[in-house]
N, C-alpha and C. Protein backbone atom coordinates (compact mmCIF):
# COMPACT_ATOMS: atom_id res chain seq x y z
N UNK A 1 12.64 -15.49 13.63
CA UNK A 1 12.23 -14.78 12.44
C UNK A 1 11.01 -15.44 11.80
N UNK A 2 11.07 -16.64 11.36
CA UNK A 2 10.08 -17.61 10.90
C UNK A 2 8.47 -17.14 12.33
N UNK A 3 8.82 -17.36 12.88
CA UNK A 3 7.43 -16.60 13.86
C UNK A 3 6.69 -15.86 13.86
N UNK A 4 7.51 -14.84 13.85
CA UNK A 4 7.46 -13.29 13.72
C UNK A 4 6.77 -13.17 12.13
N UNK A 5 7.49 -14.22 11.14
CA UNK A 5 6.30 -14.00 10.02
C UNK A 5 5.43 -14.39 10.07
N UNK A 6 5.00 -15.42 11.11
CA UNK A 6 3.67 -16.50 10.52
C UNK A 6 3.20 -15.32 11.52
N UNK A 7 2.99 -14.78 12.59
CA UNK A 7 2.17 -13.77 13.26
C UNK A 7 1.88 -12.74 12.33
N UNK A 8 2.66 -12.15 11.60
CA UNK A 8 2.62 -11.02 10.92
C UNK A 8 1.41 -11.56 10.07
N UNK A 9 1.97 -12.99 9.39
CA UNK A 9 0.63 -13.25 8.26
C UNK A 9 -0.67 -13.25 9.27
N UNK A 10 -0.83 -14.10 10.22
CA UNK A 10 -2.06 -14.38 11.13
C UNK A 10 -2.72 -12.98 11.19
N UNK A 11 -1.83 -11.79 11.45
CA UNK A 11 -2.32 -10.58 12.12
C UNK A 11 -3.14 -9.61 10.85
N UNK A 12 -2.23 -10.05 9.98
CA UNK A 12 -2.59 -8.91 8.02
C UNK A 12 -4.04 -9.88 7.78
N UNK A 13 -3.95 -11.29 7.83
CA UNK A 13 -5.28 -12.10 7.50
C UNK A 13 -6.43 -11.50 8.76
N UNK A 14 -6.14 -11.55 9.96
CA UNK A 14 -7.42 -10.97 10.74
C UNK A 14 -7.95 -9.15 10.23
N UNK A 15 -6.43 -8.65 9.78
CA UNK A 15 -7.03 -6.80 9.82
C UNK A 15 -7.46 -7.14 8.03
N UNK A 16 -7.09 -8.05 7.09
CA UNK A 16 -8.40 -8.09 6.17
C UNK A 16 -9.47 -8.19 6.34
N UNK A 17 -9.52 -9.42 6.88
CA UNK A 17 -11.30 -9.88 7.18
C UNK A 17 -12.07 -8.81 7.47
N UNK A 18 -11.53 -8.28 8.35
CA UNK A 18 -12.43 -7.22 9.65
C UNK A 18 -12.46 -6.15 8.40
N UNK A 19 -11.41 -5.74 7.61
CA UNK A 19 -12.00 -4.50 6.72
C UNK A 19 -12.90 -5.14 5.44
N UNK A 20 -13.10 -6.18 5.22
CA UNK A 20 -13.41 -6.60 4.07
C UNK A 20 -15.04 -6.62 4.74
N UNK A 21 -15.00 -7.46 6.20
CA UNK A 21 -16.67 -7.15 6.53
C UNK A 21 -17.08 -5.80 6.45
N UNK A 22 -16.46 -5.17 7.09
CA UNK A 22 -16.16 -3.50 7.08
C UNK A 22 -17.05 -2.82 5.61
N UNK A 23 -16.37 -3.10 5.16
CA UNK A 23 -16.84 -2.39 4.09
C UNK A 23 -17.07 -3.16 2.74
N UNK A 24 -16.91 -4.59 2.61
CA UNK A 24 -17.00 -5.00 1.31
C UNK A 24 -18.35 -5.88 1.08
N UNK A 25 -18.53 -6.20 3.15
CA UNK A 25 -19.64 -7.25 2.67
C UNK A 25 -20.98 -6.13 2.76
N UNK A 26 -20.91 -4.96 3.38
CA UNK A 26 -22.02 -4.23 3.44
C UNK A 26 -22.08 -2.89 2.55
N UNK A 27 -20.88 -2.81 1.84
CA UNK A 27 -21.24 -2.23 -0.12
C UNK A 27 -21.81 -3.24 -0.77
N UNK A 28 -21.30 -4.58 -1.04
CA UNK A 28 -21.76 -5.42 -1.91
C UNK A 28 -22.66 -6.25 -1.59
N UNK A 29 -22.77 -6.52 -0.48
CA UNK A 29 -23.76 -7.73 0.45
C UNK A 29 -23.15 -8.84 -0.32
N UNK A 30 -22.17 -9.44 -0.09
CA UNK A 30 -21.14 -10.58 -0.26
C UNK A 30 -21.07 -11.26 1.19
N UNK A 31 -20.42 -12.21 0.75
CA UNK A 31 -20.25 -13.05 2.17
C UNK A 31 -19.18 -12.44 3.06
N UNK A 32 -18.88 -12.55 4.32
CA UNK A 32 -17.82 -12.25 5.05
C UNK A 32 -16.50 -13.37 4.74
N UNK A 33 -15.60 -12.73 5.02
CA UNK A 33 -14.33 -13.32 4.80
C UNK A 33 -13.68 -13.71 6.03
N UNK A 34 -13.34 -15.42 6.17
CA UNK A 34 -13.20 -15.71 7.34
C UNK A 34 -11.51 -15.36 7.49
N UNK A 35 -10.95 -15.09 8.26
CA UNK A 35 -9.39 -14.97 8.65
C UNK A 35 -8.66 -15.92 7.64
N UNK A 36 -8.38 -17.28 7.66
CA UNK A 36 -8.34 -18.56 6.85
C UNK A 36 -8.40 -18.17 5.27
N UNK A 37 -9.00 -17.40 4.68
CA UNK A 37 -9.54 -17.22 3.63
C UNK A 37 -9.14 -15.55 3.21
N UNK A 38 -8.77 -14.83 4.53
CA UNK A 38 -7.98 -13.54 4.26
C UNK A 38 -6.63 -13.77 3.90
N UNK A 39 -6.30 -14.88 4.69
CA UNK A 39 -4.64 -15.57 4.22
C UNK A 39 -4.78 -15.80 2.96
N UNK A 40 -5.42 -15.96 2.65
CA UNK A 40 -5.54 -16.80 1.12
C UNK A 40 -5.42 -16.10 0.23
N UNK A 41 -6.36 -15.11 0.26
CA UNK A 41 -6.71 -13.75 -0.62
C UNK A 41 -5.06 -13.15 -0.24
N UNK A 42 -4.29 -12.36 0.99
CA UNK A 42 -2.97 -12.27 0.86
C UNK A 42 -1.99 -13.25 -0.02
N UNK A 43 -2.11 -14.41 -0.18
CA UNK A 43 -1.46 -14.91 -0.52
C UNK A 43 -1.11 -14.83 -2.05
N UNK A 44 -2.52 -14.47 -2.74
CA UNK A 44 -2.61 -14.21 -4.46
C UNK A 44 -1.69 -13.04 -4.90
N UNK A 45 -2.12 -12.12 -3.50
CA UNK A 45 -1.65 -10.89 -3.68
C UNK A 45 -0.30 -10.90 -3.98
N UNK A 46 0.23 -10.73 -2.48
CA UNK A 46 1.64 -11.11 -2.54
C UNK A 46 2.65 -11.78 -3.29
N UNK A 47 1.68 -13.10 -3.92
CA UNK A 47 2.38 -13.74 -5.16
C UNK A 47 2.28 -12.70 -6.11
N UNK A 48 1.15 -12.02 -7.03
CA UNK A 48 1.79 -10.88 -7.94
C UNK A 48 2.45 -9.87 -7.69
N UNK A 49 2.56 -9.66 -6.76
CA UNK A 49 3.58 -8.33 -6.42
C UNK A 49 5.34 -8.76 -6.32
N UNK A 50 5.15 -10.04 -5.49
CA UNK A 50 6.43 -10.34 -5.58
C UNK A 50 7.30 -11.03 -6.60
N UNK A 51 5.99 -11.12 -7.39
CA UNK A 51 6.71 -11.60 -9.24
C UNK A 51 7.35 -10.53 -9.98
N UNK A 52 6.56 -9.43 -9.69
CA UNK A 52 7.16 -7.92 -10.38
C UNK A 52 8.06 -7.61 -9.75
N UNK A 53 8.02 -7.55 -7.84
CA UNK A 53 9.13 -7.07 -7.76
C UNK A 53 10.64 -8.07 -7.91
N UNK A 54 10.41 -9.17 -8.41
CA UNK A 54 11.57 -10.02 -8.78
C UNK A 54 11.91 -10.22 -10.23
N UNK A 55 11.22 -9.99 -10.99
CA UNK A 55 11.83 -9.59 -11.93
C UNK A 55 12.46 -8.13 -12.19
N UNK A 56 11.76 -7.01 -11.31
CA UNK A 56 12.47 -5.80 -11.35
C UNK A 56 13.53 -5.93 -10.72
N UNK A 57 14.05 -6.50 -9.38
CA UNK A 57 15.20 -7.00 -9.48
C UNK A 57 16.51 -7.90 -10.15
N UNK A 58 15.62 -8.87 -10.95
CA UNK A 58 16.18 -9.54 -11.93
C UNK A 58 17.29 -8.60 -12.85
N UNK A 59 16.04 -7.18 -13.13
CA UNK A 59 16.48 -6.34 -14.10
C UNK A 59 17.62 -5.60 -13.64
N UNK A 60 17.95 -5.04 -12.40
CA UNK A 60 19.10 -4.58 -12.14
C UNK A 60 20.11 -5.08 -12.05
N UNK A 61 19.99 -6.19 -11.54
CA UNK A 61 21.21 -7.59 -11.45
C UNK A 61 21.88 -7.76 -13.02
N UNK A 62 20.69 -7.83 -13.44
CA UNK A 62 21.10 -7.65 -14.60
C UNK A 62 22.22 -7.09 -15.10
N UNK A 63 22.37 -5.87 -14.68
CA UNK A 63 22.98 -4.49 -15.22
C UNK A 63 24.36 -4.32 -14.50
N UNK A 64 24.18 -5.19 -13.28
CA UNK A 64 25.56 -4.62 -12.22
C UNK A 64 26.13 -5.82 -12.57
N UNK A 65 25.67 -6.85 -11.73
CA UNK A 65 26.62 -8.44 -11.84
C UNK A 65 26.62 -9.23 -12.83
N UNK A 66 25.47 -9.31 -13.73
CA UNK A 66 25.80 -10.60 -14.81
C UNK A 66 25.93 -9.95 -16.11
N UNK A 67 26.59 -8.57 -16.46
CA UNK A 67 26.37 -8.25 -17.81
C UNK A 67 27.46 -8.68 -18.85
N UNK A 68 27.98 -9.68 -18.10
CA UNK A 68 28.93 -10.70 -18.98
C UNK A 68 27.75 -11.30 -20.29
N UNK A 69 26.50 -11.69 -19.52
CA UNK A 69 25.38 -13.01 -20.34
C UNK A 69 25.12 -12.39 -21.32
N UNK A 70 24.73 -12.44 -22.25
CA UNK A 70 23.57 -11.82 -23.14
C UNK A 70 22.53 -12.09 -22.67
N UNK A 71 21.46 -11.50 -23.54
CA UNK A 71 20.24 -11.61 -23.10
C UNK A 71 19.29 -12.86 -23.10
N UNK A 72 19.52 -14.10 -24.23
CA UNK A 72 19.39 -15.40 -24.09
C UNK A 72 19.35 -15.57 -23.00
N UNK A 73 20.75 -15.95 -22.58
CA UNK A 73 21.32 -16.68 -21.40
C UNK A 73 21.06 -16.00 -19.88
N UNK A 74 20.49 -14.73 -19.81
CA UNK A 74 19.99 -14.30 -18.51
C UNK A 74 18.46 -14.36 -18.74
N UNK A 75 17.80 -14.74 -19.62
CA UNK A 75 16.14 -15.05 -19.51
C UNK A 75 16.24 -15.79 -19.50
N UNK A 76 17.35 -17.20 -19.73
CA UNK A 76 16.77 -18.53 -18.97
C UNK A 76 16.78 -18.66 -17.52
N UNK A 77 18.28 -18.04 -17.26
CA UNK A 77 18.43 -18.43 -15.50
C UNK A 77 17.21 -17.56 -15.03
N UNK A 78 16.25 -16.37 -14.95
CA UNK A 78 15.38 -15.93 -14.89
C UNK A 78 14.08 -16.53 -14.90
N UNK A 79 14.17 -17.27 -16.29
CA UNK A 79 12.72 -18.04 -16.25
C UNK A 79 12.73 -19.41 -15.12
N UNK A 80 14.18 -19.87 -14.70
CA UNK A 80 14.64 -21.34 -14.19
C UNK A 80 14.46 -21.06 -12.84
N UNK A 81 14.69 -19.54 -12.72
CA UNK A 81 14.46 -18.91 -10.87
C UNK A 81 13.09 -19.27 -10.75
N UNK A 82 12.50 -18.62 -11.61
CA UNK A 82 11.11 -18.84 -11.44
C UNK A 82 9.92 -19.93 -11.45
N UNK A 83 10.55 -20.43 -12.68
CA UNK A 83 10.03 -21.82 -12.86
C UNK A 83 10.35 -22.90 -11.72
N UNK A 84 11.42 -23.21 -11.07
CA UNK A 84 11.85 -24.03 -10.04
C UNK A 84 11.95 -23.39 -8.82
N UNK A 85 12.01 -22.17 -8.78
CA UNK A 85 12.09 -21.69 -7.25
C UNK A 85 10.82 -20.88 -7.06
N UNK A 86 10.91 -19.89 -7.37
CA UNK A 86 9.56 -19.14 -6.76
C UNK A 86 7.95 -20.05 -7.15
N UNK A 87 7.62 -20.25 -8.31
CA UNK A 87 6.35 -20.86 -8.17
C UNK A 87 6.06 -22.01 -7.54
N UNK A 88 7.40 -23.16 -7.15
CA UNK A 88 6.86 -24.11 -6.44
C UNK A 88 6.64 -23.89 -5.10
N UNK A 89 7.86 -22.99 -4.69
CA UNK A 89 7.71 -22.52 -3.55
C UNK A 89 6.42 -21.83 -2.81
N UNK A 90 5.67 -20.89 -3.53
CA UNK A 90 4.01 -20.53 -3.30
C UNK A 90 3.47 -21.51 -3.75
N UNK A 91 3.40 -22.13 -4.80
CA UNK A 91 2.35 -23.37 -4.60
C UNK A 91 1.95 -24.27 -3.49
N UNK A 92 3.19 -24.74 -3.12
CA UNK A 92 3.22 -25.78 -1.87
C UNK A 92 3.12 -24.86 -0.34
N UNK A 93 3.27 -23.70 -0.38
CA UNK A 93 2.82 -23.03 0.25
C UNK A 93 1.28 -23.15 0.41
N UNK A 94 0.78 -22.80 -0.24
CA UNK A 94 -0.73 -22.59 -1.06
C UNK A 94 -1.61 -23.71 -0.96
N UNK A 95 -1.01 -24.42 -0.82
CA UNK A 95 -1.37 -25.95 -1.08
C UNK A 95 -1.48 -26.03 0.42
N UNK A 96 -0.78 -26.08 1.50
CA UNK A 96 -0.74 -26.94 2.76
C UNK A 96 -2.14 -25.93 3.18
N UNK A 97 -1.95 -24.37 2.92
CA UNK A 97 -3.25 -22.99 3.48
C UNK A 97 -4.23 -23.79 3.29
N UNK A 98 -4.72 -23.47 2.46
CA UNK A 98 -5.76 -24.31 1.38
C UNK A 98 -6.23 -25.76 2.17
N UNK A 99 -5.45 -26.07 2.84
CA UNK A 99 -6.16 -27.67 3.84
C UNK A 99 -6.59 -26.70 4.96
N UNK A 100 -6.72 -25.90 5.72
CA UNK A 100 -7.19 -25.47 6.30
C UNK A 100 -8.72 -24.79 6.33
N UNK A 101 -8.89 -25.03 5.06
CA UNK A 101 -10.05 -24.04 4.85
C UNK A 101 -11.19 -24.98 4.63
């Protein structure tokens, strides 16, 4: 499974580049975007999308399994997911990409 993602990323970072030369460096006359650096640009992405879609999940969970909490006490474990799990987790992600470039 772990494979199969890092190909998937390798493969989404090459079909950026190629559309970004495609069409972004010869609308704008910008630099080309090397593969390395399409990962990268995925990577911003994907981090905002998968913030929304985790807190929109947050929000249903909400509603089915924890509606014992109030609302205090489910925006901390929320902010604590986030704060300790998801952002370090893309950072240090982000961090090792980022030596590559």
């Amino acid at each position: 499974m772990l494979l199969l993602g890092i190909g998937q990323t390798i493969f989404a970072g090459v079909v950026l580049s190629k559309l970004w030369l495609w069409y972004i460096v010869r609308t704008f006359d910008v630099k080309p975007l090397s593969v390395i650096g399409a990962i990268g640009v995925l990577f911003i992405v994907e981090f905002l999308l998968f913030t929304m879609t985790t807190r929109q999940s947050f929000e249903k969970l909400r509603a089915t399994k924890y509606s014992d909490l109030d609302d205090d006490e489910f925006t901390i474990v929320k902010k604590l997911f986030m704060i300790l799990g998801l952002y370090p987790l893309t950072l240090g992600l982000a961090y090792v990409w980022q030596l590559f470039m």
